[in-house]
N, C-alpha and C. Protein backbone atom coordinates (compact mmCIF):
# COMPACT_ATOMS: atom_id res chain seq x y z
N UNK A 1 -64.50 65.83 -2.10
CA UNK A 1 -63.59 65.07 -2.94
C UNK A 1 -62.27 65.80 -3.09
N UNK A 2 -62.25 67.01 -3.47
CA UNK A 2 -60.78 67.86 -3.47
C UNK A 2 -60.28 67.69 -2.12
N UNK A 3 -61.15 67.74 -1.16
CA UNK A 3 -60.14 67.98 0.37
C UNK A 3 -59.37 66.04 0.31
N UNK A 4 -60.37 65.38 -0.11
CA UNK A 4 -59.71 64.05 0.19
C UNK A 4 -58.26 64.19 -1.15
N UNK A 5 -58.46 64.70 -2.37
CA UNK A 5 -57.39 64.47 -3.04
C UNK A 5 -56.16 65.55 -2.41
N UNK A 6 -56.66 66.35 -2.00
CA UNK A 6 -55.55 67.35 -1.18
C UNK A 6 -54.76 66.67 0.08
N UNK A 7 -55.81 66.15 0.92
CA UNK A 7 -55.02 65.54 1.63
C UNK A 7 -54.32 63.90 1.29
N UNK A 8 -54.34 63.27 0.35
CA UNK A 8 -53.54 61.83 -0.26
C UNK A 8 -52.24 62.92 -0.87
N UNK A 9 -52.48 63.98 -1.55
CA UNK A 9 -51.23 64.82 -2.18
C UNK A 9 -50.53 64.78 -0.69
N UNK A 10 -50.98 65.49 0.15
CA UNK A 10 -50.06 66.27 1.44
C UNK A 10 -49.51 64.60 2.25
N UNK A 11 -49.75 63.52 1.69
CA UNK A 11 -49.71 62.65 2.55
C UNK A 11 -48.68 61.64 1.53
N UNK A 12 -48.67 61.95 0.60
CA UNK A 12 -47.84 61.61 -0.36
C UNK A 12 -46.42 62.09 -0.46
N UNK A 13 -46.46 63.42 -0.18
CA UNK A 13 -45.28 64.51 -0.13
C UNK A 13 -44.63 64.11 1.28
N UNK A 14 -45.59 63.91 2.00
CA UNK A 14 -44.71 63.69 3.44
C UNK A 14 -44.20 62.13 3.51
N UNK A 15 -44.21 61.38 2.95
CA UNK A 15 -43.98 60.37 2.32
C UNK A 15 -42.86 60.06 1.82
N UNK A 16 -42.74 60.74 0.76
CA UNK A 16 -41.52 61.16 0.02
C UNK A 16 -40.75 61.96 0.96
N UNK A 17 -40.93 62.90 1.72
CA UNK A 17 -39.82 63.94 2.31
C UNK A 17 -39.50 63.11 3.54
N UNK A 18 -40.08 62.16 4.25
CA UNK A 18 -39.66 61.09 5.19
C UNK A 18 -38.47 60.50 4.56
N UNK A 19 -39.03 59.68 3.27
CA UNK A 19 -38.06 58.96 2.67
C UNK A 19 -36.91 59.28 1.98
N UNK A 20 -36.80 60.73 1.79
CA UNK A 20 -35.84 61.48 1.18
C UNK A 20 -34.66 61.85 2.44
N UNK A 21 -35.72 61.97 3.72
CA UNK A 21 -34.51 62.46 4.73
C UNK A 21 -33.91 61.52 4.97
N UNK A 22 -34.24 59.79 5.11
CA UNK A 22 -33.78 58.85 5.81
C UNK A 22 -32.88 58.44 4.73
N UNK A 23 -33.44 58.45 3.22
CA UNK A 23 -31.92 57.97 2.23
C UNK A 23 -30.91 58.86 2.46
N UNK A 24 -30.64 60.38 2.67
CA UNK A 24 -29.86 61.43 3.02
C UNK A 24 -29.18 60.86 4.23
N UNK A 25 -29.58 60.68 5.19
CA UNK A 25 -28.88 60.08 6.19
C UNK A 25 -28.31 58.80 6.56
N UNK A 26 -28.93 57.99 5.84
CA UNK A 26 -27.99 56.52 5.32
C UNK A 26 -26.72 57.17 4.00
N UNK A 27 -27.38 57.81 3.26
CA UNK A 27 -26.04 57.81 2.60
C UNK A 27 -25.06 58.77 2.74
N UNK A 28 -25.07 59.30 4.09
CA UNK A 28 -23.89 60.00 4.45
C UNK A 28 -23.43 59.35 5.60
N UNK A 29 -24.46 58.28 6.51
CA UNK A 29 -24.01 57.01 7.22
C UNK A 29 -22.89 56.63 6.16
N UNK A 30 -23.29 56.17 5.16
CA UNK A 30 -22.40 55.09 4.08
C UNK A 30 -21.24 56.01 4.10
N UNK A 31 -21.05 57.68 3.28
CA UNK A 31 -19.57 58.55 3.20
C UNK A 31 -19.20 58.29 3.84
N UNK A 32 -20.04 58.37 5.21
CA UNK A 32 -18.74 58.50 6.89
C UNK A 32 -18.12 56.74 6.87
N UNK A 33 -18.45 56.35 7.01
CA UNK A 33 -18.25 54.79 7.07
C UNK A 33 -17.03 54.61 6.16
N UNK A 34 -17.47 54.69 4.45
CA UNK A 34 -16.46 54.34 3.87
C UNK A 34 -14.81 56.09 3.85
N UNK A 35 -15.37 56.95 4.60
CA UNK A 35 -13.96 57.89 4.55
C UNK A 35 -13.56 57.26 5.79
N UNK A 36 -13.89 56.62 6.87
CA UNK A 36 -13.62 56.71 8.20
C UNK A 36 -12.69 54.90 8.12
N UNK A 37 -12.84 53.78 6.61
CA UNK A 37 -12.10 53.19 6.66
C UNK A 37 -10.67 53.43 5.48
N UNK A 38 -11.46 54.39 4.98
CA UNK A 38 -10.15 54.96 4.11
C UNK A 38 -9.07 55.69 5.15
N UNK A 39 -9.39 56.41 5.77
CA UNK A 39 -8.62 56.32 6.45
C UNK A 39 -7.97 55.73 7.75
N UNK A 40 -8.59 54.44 8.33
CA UNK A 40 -7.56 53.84 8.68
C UNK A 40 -7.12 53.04 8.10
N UNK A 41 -6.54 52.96 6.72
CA UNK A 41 -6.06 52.51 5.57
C UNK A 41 -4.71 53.10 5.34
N UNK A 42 -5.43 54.35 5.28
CA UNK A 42 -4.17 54.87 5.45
C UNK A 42 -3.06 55.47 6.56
N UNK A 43 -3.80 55.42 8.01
CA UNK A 43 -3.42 55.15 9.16
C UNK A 43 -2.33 53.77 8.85
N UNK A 44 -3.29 52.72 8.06
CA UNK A 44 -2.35 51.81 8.74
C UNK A 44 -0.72 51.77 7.52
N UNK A 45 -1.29 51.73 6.86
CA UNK A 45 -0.27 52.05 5.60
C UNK A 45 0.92 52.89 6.25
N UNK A 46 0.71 53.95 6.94
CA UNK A 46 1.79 54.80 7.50
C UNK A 46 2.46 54.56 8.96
N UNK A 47 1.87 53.37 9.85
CA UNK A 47 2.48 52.75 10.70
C UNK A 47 2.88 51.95 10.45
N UNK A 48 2.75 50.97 8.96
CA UNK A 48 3.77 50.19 8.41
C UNK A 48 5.17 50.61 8.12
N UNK A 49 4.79 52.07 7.02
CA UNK A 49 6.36 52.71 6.80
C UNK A 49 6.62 52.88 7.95
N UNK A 50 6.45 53.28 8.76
CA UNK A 50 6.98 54.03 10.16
C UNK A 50 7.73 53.12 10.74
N UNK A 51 7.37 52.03 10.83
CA UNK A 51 7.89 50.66 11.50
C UNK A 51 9.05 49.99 10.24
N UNK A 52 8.76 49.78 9.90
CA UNK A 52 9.67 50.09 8.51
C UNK A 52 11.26 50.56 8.67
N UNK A 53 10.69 51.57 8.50
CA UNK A 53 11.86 53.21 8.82
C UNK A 53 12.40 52.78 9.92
N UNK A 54 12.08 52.58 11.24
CA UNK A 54 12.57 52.68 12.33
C UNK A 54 13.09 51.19 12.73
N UNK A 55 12.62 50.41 12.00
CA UNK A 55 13.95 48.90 11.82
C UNK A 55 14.86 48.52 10.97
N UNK A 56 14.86 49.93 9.94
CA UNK A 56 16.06 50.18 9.09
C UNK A 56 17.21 50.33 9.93
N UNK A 57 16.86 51.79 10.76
CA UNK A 57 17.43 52.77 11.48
C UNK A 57 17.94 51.94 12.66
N UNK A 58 16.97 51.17 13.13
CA UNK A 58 17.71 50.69 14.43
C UNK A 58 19.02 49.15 13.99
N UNK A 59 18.38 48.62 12.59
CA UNK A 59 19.83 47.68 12.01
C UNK A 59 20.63 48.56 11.43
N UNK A 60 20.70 49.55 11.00
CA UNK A 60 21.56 50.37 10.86
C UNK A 60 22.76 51.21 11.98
N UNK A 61 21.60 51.27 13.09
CA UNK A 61 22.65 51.47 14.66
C UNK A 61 23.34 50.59 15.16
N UNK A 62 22.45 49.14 14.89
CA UNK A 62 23.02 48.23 15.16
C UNK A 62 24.16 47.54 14.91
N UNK A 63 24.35 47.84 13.76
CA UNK A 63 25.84 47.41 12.33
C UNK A 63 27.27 48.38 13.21
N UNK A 64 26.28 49.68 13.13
CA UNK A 64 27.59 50.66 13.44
C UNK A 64 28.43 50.73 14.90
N UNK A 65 27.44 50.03 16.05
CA UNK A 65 27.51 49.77 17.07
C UNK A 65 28.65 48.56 17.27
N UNK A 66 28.41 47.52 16.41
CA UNK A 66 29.28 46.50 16.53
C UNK A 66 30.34 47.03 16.32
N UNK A 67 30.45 47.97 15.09
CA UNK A 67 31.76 48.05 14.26
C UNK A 67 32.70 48.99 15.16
N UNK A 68 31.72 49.75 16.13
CA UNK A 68 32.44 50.71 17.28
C UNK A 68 33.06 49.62 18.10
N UNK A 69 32.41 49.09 18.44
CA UNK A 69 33.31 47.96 19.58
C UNK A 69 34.16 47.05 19.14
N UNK A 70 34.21 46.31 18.07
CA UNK A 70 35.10 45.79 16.85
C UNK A 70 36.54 46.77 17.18
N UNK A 71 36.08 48.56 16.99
CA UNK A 71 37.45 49.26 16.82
C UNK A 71 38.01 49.56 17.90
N UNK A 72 37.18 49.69 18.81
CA UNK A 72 37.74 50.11 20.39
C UNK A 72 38.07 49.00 20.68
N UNK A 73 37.73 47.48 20.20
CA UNK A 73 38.50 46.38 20.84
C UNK A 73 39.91 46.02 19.97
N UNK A 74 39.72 46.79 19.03
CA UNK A 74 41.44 46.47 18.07
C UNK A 74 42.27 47.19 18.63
N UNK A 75 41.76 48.50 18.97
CA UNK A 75 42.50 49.69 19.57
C UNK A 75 43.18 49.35 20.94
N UNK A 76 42.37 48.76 21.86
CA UNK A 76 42.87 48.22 23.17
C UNK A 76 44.32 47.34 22.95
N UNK A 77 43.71 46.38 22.07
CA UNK A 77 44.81 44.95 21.80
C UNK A 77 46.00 46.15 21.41
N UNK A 78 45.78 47.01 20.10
CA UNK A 78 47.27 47.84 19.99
C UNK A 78 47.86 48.53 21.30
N UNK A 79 47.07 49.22 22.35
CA UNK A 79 47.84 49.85 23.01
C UNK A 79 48.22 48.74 24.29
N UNK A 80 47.28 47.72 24.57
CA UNK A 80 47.81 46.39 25.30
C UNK A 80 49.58 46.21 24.62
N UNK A 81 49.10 45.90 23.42
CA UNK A 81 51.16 45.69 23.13
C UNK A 81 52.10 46.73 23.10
N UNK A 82 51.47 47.92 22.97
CA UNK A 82 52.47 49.37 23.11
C UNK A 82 53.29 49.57 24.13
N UNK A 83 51.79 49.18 25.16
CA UNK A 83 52.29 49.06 26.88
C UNK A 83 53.35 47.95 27.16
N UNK A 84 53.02 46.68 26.69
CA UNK A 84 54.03 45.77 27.15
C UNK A 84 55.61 45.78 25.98
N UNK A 85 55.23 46.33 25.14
CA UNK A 85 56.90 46.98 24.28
C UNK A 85 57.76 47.88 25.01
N UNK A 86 56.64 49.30 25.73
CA UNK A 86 57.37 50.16 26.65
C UNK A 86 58.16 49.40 27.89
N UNK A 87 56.90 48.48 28.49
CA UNK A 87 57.67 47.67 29.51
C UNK A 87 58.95 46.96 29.39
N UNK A 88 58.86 46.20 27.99
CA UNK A 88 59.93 45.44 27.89
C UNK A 88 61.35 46.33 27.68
N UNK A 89 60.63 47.70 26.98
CA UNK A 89 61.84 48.55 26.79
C UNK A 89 62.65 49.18 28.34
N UNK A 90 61.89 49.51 29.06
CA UNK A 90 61.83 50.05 30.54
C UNK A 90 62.74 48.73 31.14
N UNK A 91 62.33 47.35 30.95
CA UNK A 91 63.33 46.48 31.60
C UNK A 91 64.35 46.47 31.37
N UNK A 92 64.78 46.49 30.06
CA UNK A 92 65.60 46.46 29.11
C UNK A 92 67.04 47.53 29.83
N UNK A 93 66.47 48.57 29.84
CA UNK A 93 66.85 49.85 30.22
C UNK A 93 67.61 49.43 31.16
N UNK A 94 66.73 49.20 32.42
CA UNK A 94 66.96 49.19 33.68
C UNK A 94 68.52 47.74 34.15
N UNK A 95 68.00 47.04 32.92
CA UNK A 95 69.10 46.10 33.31
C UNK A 95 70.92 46.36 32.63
N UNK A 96 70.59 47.82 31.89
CA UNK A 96 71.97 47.89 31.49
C UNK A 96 72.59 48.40 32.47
């Protein structure tokens, strides 16, 4: 009778230590799972700013880009008439 209650104890314990290892390993299944979508959470959160940032930056190049060619095209038109003032002056000249 003791060997049978000895062995339901030893069969009980292994029982429990089965079921103790397999909740241990589901619930660090579960940590990994829920850190592994926290962070692509925050993966994604930071390729939002990123994208963000970098279509600030590129309408921001974009603005300044126009405004370069805007000035290099005012600049042309002034020295376009500089040139044809000199010319007219140069004719001018030439016909006294």
């Amino acid at each position: 009778m003791k060997q049978i209650k000895f062995l339901i104890a030893i069969a009980l314990i292994s029982v429990i230590a089965i079921s103790c290892k397999e909740t241990k390993k589901e619930d660090v299944k579960d940590a990994v799972k829920t850190e592994v979508e926290a962070a692509k959470e925050t993966v994604n959160d930071a390729v939002d700013a990123t994208k963000e940032g970098v279509e600030k930056a590129v309408d921001s190049l974009k603005a300044t880009a126009k405004e370069t060619v805007e000035s290099v095209k005012d600049g042309a038109e002034a020295v376009k008439e500089e040139v044809k003032k000199g010319a007219e002056a140069v004719k001018n000249a030439v016909k006294q």
